[in-house]
PDB file of N, CA and C in Angstrom:
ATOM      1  N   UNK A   1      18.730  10.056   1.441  1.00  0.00           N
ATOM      2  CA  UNK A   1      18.301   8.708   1.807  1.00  0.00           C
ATOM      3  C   UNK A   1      18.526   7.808   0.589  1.00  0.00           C
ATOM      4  N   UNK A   2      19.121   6.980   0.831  1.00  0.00           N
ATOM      5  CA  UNK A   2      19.749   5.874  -0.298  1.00  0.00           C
ATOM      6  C   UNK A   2      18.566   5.060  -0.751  1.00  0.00           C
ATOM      7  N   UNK A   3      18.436   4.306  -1.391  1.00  0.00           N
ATOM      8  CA  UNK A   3      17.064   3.415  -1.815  1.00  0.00           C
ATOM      9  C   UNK A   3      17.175   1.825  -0.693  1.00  0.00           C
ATOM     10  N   UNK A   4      18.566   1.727  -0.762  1.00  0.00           N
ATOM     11  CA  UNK A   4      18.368   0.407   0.176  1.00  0.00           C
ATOM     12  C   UNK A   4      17.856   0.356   1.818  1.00  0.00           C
ATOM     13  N   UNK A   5      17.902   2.069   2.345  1.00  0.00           N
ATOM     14  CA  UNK A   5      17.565   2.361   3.493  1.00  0.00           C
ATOM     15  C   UNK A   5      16.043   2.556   3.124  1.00  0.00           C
ATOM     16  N   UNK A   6      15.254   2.857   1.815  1.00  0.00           N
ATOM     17  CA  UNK A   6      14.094   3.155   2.034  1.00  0.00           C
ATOM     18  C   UNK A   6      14.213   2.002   1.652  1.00  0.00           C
ATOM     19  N   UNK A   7      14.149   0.787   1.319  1.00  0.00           N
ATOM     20  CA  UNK A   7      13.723  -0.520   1.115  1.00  0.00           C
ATOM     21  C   UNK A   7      13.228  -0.714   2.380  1.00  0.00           C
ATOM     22  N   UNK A   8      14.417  -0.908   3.014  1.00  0.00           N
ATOM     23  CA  UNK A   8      14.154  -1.405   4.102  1.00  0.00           C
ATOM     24  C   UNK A   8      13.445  -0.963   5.568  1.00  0.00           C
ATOM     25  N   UNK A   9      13.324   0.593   5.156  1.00  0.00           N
ATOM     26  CA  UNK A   9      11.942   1.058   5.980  1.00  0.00           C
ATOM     27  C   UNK A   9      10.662   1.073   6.034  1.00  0.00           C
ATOM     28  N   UNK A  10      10.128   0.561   4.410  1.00  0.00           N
ATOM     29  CA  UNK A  10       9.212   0.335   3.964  1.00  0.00           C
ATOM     30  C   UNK A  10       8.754  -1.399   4.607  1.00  0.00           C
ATOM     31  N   UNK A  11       9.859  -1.801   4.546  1.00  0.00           N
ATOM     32  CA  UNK A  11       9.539  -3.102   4.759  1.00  0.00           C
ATOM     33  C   UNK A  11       9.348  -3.595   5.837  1.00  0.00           C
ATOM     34  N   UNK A  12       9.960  -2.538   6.547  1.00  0.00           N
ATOM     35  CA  UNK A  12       9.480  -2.651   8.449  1.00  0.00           C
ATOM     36  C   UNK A  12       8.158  -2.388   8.545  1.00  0.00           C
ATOM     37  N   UNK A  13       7.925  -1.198   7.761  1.00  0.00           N
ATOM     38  CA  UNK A  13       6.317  -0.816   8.221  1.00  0.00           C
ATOM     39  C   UNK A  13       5.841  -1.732   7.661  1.00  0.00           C
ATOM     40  N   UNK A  14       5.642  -1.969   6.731  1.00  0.00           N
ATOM     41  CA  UNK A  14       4.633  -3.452   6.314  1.00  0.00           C
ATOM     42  C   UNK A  14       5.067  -4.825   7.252  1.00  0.00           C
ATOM     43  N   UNK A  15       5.603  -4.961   8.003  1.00  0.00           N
ATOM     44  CA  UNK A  15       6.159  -5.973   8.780  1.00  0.00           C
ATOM     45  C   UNK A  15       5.271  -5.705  10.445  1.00  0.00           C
ATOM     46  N   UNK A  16       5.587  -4.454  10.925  1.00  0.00           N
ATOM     47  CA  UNK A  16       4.913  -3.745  11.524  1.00  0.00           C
ATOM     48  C   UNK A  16       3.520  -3.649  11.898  1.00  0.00           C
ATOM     49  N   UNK A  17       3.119  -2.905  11.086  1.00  0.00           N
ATOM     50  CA  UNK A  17       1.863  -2.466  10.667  1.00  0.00           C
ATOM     51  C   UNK A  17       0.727  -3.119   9.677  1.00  0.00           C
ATOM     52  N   UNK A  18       1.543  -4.427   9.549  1.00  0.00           N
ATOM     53  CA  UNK A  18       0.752  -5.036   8.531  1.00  0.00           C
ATOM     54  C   UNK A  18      -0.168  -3.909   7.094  1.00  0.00           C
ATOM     55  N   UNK A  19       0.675  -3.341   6.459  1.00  0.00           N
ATOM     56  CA  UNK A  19      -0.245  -2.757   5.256  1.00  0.00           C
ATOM     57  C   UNK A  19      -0.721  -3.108   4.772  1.00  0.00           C
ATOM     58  N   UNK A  20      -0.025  -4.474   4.129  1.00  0.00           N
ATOM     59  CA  UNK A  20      -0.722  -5.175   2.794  1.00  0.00           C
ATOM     60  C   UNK A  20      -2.210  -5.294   2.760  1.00  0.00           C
ATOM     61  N   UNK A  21      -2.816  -5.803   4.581  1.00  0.00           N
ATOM     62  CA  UNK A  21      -3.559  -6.210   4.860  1.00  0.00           C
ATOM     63  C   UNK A  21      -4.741  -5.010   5.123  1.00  0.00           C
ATOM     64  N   UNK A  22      -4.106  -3.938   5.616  1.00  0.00           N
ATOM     65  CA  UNK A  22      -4.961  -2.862   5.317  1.00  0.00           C
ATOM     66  C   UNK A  22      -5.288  -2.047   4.061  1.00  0.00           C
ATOM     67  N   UNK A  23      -4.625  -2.389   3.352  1.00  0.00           N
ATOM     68  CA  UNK A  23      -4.511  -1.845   2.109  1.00  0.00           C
ATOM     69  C   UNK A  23      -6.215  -2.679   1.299  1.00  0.00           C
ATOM     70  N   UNK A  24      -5.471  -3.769   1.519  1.00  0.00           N
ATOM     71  CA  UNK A  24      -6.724  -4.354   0.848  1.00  0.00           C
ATOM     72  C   UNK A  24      -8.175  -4.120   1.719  1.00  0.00           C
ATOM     73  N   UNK A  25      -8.361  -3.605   2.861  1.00  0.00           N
ATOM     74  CA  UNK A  25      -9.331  -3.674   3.018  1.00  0.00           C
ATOM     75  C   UNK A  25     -10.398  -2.466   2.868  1.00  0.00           C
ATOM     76  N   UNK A  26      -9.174  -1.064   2.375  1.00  0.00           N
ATOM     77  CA  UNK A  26     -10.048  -0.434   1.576  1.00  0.00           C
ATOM     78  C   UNK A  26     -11.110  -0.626   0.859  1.00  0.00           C
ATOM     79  N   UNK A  27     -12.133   0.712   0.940  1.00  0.00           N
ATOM     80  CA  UNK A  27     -13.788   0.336   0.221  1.00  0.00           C
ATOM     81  C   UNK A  27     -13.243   1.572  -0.975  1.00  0.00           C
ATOM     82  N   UNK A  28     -13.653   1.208  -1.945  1.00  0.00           N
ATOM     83  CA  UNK A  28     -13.605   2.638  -3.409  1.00  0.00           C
ATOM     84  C   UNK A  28     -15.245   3.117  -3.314  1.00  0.00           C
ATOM     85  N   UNK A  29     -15.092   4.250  -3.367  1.00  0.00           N
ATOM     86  CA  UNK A  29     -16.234   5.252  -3.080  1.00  0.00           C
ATOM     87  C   UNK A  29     -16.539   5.268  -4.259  1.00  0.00           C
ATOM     88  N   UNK A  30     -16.123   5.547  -5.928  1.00  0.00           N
ATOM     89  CA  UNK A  30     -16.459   6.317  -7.001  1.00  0.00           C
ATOM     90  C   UNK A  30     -16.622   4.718  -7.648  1.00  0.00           C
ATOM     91  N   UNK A  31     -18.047   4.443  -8.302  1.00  0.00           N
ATOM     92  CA  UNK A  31     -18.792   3.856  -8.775  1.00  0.00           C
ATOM     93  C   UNK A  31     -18.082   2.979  -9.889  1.00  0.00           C
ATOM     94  N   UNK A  32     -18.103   3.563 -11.148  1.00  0.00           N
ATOM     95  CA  UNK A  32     -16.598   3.059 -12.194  1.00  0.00           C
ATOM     96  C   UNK A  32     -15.396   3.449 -12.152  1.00  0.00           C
ATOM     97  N   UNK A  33     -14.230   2.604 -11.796  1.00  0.00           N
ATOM     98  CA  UNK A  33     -13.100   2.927 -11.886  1.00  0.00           C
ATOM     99  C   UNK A  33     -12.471   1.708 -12.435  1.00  0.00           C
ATOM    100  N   UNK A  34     -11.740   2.315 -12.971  1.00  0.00           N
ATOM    101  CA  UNK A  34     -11.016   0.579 -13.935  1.00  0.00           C
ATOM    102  C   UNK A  34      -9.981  -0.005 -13.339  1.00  0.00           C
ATOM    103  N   UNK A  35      -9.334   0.791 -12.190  1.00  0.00           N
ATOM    104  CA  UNK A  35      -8.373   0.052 -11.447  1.00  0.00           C
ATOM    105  C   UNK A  35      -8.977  -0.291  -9.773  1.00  0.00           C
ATOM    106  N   UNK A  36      -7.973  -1.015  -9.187  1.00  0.00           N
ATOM    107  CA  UNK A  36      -8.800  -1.571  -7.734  1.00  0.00           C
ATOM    108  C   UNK A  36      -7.806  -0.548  -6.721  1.00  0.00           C
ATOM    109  N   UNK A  37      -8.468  -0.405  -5.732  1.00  0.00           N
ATOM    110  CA  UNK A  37      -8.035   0.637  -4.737  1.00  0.00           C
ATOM    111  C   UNK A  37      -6.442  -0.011  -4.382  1.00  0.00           C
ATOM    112  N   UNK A  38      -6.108  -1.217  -4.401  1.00  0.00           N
ATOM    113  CA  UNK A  38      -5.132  -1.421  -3.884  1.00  0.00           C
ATOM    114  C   UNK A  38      -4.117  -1.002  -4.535  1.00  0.00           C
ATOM    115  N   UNK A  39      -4.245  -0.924  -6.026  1.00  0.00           N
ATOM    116  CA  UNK A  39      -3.225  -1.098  -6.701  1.00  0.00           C
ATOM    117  C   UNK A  39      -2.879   0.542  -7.063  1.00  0.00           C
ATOM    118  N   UNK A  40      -3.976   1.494  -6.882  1.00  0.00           N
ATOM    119  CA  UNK A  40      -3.853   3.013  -6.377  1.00  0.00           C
ATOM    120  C   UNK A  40      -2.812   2.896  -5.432  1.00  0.00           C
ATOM    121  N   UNK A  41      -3.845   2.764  -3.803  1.00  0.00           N
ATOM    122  CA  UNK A  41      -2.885   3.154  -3.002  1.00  0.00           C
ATOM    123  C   UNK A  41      -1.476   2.282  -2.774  1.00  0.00           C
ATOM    124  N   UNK A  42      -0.876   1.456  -3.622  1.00  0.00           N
ATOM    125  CA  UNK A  42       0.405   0.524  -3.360  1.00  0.00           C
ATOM    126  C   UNK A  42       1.604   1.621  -4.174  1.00  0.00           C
ATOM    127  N   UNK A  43       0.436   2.062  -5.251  1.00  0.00           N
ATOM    128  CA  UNK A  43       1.762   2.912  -6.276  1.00  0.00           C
ATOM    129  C   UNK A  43       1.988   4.192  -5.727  1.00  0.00           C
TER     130      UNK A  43
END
């Protein structure tokens, strides 16, 4: 799989499925963490 075909499958599902928007609406369970859930689950 070439990168420009996963570009652009990725970009369907977020087109799709709206991720961005679910992404952010993750809750973080563990009390201190120095980063925000989104930026976990995006990478």
């Amino acid at each position: 799989m070439n990168k420009s075909y996963l570009k652009q499958m990725l970009t369907y599902f977020s087109k799709v499925y709206h991720l961005g928007e679910k992404i952010n609406t993750l809750n973080k369970k563990r009390v201190k963490s120095p980063f925000e859930i989104s930026t976990i689950t995006f990478v």
